[in-house]
C-alpha atoms as a PDB file:
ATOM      1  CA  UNK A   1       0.000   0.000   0.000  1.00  0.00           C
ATOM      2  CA  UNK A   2       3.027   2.453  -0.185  1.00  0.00           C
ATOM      3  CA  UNK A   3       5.172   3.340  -3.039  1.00  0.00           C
ATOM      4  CA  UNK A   4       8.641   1.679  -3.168  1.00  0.00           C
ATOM      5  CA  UNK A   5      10.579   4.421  -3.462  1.00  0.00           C
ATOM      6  CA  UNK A   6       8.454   6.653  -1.266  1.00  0.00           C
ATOM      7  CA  UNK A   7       7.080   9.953  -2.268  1.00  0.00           C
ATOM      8  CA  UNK A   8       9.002  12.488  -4.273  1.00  0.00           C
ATOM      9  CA  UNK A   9       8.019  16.108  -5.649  1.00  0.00           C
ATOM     10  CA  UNK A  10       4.907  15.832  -7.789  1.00  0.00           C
ATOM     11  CA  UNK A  11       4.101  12.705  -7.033  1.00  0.00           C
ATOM     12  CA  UNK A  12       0.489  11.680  -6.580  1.00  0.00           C
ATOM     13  CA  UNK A  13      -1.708   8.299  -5.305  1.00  0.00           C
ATOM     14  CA  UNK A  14      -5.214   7.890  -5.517  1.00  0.00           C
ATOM     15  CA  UNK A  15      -6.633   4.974  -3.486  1.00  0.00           C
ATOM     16  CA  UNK A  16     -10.129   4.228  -3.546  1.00  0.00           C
ATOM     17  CA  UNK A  17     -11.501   1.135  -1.730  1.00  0.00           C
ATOM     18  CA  UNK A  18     -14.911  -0.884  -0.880  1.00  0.00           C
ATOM     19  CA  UNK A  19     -15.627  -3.613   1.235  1.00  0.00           C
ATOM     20  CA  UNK A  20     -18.649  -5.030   0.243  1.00  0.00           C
ATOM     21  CA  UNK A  21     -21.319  -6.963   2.858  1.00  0.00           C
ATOM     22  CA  UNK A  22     -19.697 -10.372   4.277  1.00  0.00           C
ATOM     23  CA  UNK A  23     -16.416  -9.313   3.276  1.00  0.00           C
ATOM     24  CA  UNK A  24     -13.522  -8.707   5.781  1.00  0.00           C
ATOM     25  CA  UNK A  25     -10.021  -7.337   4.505  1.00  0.00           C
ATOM     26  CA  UNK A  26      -6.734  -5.921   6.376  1.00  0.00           C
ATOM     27  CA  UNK A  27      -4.300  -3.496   4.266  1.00  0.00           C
ATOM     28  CA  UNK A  28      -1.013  -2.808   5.637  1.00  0.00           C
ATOM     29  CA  UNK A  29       2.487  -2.621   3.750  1.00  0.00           C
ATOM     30  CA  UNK A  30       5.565  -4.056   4.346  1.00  0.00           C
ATOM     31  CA  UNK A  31       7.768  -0.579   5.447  1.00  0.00           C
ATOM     32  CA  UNK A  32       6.920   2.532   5.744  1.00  0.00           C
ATOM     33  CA  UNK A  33       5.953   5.203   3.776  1.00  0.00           C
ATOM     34  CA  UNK A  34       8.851   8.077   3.467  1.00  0.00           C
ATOM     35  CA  UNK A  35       8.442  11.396   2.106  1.00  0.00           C
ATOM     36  CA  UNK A  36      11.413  12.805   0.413  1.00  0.00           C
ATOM     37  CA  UNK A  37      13.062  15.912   0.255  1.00  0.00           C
ATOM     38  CA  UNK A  38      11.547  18.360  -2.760  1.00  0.00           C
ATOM     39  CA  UNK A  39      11.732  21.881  -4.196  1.00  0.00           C
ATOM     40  CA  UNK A  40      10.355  24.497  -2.577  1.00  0.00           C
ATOM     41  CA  UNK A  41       7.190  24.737  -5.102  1.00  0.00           C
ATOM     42  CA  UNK A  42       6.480  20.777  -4.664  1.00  0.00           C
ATOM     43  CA  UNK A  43       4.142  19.128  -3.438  1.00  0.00           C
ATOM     44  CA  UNK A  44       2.939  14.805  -2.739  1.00  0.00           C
ATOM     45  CA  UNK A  45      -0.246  14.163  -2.702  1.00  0.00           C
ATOM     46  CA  UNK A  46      -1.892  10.573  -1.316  1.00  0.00           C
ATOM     47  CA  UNK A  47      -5.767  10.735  -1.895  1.00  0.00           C
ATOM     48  CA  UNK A  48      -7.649   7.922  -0.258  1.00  0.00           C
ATOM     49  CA  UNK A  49     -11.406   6.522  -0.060  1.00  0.00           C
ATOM     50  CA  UNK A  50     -12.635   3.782   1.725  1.00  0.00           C
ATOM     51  CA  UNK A  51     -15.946   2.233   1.497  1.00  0.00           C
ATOM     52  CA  UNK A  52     -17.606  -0.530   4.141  1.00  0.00           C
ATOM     53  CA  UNK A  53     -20.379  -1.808   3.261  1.00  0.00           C
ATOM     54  CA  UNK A  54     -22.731  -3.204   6.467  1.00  0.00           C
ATOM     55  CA  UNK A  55     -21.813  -6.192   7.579  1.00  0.00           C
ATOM     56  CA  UNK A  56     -17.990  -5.763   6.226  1.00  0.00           C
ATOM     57  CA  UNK A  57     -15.314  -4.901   7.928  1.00  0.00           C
ATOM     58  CA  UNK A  58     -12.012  -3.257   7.065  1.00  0.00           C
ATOM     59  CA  UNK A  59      -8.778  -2.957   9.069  1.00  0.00           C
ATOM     60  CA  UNK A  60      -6.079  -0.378   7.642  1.00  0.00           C
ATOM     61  CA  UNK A  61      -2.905  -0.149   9.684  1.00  0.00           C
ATOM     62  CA  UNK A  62      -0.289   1.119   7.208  1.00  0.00           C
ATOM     63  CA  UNK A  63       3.476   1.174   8.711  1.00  0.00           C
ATOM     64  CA  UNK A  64       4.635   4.594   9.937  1.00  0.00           C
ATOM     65  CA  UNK A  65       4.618   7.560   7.197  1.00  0.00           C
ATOM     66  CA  UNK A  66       7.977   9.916   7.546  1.00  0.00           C
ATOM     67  CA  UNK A  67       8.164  13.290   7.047  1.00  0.00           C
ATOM     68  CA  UNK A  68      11.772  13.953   5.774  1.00  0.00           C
ATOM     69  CA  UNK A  69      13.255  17.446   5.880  1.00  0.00           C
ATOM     70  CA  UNK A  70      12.164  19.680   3.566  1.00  0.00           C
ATOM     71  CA  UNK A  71       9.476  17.723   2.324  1.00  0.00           C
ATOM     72  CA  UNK A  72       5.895  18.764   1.513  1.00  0.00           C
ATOM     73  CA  UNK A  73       2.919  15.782   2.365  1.00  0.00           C
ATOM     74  CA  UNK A  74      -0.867  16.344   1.900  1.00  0.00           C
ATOM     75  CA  UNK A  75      -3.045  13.392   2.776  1.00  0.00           C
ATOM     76  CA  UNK A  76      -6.817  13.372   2.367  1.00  0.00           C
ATOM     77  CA  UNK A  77      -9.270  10.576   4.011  1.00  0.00           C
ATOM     78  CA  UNK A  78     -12.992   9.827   3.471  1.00  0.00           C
ATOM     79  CA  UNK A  79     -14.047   7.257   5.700  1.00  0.00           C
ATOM     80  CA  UNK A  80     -17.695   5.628   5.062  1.00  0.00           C
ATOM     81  CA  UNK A  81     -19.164   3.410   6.864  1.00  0.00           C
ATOM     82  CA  UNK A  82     -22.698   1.874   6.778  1.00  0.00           C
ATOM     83  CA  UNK A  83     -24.659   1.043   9.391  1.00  0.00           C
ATOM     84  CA  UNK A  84     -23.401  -2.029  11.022  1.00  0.00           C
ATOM     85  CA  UNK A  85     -19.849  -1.960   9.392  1.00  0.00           C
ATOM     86  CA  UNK A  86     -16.793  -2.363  11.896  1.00  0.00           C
ATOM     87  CA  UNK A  87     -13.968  -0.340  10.911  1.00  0.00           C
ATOM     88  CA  UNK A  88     -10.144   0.259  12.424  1.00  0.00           C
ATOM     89  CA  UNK A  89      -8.030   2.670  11.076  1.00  0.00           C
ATOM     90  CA  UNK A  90      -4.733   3.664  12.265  1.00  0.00           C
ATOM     91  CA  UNK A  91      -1.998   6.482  11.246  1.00  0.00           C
ATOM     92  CA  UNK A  92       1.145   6.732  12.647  1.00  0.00           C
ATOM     93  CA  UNK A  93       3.804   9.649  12.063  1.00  0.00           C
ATOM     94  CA  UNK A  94       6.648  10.109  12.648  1.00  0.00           C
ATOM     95  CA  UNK A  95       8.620  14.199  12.115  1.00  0.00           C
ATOM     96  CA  UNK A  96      11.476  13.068  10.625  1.00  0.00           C
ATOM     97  CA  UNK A  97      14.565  10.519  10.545  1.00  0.00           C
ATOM     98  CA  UNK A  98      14.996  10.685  14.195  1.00  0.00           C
ATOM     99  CA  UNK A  99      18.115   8.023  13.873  1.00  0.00           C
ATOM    100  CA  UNK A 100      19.671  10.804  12.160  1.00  0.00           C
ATOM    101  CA  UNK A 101      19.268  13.560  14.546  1.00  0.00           C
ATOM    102  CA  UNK A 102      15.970  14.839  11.992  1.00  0.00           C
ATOM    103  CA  UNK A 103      13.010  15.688  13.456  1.00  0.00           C
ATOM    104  CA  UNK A 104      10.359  18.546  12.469  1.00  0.00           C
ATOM    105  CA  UNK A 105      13.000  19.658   9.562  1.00  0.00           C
ATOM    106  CA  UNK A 106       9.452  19.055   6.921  1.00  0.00           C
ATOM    107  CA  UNK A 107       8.308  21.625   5.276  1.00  0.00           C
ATOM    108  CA  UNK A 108       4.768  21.305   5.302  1.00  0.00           C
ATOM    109  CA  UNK A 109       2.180  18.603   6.366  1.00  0.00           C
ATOM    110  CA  UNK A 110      -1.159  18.866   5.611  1.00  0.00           C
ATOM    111  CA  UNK A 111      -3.625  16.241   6.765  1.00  0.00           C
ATOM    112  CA  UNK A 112      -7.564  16.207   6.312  1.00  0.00           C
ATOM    113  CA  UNK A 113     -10.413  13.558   7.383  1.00  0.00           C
ATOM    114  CA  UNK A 114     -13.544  13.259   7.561  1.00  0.00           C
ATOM    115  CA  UNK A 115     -15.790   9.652   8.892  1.00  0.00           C
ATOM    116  CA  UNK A 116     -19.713   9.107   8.203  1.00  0.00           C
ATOM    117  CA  UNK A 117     -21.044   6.441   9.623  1.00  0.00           C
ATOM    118  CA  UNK A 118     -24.766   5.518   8.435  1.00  0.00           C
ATOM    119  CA  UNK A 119     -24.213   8.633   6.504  1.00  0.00           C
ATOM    120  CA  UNK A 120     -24.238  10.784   8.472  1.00  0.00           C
ATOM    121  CA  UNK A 121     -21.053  12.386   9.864  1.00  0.00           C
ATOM    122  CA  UNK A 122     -19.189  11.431  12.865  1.00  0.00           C
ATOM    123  CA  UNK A 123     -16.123  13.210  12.584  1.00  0.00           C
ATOM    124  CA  UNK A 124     -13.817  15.768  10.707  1.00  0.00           C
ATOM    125  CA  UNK A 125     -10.357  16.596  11.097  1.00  0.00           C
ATOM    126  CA  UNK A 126      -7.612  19.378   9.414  1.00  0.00           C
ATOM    127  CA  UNK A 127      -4.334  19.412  10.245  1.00  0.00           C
ATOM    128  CA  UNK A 128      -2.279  22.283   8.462  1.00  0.00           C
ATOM    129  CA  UNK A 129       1.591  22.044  10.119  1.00  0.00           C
ATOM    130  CA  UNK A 130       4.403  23.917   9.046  1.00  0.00           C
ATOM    131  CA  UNK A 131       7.443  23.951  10.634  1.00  0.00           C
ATOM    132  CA  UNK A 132       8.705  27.354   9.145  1.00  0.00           C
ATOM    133  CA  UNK A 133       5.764  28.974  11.131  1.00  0.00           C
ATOM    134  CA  UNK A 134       6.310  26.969  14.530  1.00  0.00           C
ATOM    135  CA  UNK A 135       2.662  25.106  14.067  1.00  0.00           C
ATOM    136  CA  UNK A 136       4.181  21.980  15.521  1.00  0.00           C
ATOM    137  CA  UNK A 137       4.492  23.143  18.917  1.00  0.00           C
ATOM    138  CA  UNK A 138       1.591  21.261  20.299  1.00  0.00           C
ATOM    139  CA  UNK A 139       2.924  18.069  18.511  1.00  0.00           C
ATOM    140  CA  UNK A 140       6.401  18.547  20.186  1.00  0.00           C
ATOM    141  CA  UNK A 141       5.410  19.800  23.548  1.00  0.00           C
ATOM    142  CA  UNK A 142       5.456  16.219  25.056  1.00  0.00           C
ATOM    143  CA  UNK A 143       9.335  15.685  23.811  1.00  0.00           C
ATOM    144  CA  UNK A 144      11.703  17.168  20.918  1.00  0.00           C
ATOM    145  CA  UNK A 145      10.886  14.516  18.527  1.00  0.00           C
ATOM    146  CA  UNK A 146       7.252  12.338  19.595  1.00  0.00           C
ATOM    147  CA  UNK A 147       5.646   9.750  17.679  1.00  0.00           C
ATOM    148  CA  UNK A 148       1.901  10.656  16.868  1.00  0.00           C
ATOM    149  CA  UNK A 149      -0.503   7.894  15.945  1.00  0.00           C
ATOM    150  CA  UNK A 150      -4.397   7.917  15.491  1.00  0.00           C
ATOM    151  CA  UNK A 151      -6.903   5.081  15.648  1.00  0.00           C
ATOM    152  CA  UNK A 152     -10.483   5.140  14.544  1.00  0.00           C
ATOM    153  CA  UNK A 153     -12.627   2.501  16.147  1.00  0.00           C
ATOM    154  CA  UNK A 154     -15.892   1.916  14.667  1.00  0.00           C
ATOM    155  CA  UNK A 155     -18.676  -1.190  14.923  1.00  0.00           C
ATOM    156  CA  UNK A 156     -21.903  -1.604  17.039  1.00  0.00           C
ATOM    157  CA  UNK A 157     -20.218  -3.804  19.465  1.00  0.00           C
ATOM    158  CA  UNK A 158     -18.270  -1.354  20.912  1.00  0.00           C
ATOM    159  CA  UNK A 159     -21.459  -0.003  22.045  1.00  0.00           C
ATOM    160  CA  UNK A 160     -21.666  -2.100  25.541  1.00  0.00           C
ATOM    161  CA  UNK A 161     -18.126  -2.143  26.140  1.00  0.00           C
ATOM    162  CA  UNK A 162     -17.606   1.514  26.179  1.00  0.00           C
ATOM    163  CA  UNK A 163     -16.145   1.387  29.634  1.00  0.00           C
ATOM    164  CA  UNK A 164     -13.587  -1.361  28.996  1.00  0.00           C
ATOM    165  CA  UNK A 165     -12.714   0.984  25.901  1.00  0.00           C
ATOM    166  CA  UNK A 166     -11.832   3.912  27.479  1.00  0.00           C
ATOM    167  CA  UNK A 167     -10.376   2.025  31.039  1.00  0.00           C
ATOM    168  CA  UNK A 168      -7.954  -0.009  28.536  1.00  0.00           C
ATOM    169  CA  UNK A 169      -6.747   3.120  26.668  1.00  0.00           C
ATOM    170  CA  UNK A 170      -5.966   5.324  29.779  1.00  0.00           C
ATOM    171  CA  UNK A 171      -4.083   2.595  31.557  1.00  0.00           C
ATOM    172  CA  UNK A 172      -1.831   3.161  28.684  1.00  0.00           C
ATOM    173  CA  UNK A 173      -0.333   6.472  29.429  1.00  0.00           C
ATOM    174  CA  UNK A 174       2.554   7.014  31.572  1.00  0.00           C
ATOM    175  CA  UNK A 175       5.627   8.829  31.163  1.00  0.00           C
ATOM    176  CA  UNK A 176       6.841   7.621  27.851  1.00  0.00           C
ATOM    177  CA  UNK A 177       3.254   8.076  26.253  1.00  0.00           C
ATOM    178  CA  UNK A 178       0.095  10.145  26.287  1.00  0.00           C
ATOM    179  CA  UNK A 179      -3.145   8.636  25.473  1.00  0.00           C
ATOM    180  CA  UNK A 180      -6.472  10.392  24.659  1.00  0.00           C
ATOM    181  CA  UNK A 181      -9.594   8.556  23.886  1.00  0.00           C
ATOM    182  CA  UNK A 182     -13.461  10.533  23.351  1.00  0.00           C
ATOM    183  CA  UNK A 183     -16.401   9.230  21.314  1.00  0.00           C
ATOM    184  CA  UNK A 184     -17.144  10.848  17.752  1.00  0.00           C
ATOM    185  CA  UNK A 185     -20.259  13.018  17.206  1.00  0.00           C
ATOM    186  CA  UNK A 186     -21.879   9.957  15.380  1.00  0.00           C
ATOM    187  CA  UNK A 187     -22.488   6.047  15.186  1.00  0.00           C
ATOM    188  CA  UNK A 188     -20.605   3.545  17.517  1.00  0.00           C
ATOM    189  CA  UNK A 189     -17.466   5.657  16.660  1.00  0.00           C
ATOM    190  CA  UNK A 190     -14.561   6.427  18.908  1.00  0.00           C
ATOM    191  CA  UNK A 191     -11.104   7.727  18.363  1.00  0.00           C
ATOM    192  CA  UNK A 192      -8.067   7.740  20.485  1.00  0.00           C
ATOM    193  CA  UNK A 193      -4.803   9.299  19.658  1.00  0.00           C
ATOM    194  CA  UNK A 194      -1.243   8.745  21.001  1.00  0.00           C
ATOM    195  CA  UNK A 195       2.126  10.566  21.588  1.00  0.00           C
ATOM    196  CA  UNK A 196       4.691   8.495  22.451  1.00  0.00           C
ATOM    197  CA  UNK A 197       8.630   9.605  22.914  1.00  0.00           C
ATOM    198  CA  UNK A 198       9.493   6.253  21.240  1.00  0.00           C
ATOM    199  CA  UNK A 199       8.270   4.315  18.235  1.00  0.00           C
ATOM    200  CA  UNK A 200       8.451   1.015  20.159  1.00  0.00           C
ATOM    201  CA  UNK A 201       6.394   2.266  23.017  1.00  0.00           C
ATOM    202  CA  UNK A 202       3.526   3.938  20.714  1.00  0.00           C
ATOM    203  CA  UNK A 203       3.916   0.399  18.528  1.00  0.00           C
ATOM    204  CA  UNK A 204       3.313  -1.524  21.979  1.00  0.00           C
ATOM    205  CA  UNK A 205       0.076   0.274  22.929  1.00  0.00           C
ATOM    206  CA  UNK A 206      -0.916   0.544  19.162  1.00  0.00           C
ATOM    207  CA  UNK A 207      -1.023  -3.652  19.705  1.00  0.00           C
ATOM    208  CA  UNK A 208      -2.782  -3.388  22.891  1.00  0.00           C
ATOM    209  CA  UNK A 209      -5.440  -1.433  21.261  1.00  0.00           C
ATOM    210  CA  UNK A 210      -5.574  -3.243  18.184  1.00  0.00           C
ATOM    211  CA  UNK A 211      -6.061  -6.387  20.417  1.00  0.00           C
ATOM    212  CA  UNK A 212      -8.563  -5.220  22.967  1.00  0.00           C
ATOM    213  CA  UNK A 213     -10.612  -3.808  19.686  1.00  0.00           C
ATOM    214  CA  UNK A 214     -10.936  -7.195  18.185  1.00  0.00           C
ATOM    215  CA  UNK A 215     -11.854  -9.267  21.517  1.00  0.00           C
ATOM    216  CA  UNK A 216     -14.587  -6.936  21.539  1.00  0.00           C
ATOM    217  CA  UNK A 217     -15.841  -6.929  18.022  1.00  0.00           C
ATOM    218  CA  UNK A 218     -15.272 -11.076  17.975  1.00  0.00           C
ATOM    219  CA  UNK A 219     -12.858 -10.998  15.110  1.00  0.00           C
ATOM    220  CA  UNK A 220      -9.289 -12.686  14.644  1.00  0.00           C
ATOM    221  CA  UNK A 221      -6.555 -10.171  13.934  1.00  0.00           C
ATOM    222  CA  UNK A 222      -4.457 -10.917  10.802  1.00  0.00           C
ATOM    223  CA  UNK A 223      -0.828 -11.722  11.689  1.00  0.00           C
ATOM    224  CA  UNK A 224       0.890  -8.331  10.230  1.00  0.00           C
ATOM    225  CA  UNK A 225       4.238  -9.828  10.470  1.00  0.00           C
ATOM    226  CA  UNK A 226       5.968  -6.919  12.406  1.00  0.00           C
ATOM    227  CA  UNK A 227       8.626  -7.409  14.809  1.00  0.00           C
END
């Protein structure tokens, strides 16, 4: 699900995707998704849609997506979900090559996302982060280089287990991470969100949540193969 090379100046991916009733699928991809360096009047683009269907469900857990220096990233999700589809989707970023002493030396980051479920909308996001202008802050205000992840939750199972939900997530936090978890405006839709000082430790409660979300939905996890 990510380029081989990564993403360079100009470069642009549309993804559209539907998971139709009885069907169950899991996209991930096997490293993670770098944005490289590019002029100054560049730009990547990744456009994706994705479509469950009730009934369906659809896990999408991509690897981490790195923001090189002086690179310029726009994502834009539509997440649609019909009544009585189970959905989990997760993005994890990361502001640079920390192992190289790189972090928030992007350009520009722009990130927007919007979620219906049973049409009707449950929850919008815009991120618009440029370093140049010091828009970061509240991303690095935990530590000088934090690893940010999101994770949608979404299926009408999660609606009597709301308290194990949010009791699992905020067990999670401690020094080395930050957890937040609230319930969308619409449907049996939450989201929590992560900032971790270490990829391991946000990739450790990323399982945990991944795992507590599919005793409670009834499903068995595909083995993602990461280590």
């Amino acid at each position: 699900m990510c380029p081989t090379a990564g993403m360079l100046g100009g470069d642009q991916v549309e993804l559209d995707v539907e998971i139709e009733s009885g069907a169950a699928l899991t996209l991930s991809n096997p490293s993670s998704l770098r944005i490289h360096k590019m002029d100054l009047d560049e730009d990547s683009l990744w456009d994706q849609t994705f479509k469950v269907d009730s009934e369906a469900f659809l896990e999408c857990n991509p690897e981490w997506l790195i923001l090189q220096a002086e690179s310029a990233f726009t994502q834009r999700t539509r997440l649609e979900v019909e009544d009585g589809g189970e959905l989990l989707f997760i993005e994890t970023l990361a502001p640079g090559r920390i192992a190289h002493g790189e972090a928030f030396a992007f350009r520009r980051f722009r990130n927007h996302l919007s979620l219906r479920y049973g049409g009707r909308l449950a929850a919008v996001e815009r991120h618009d982060i440029q370093t140049a202008r010091n828009s970061h802050r509240s991303w690095s205000a935990q530590s000088p280089a934090p690893f940010y992840a999101s994770i949608v939750m979404a299926s009408p199972k999660l609606e009597s287990n709301a308290h194990s939900i949010w009791q699992t997530l905020h067990e999670l936090s401690s020094e080395s991470i930050e957890v937040g978890v609230s319930r969308l405006a619409s449907g049996p839709c939450w989201n929590a969100k992560l900032l971790a000082t270490n990829p391991s430790r946000a990739r450790q409660a990323i399982a945990t949540i991944r795992e507590h979300y599919y005793r409670v939905i009834g499903r068995k996890a595909s083995d993602l193969r990461r280590h």
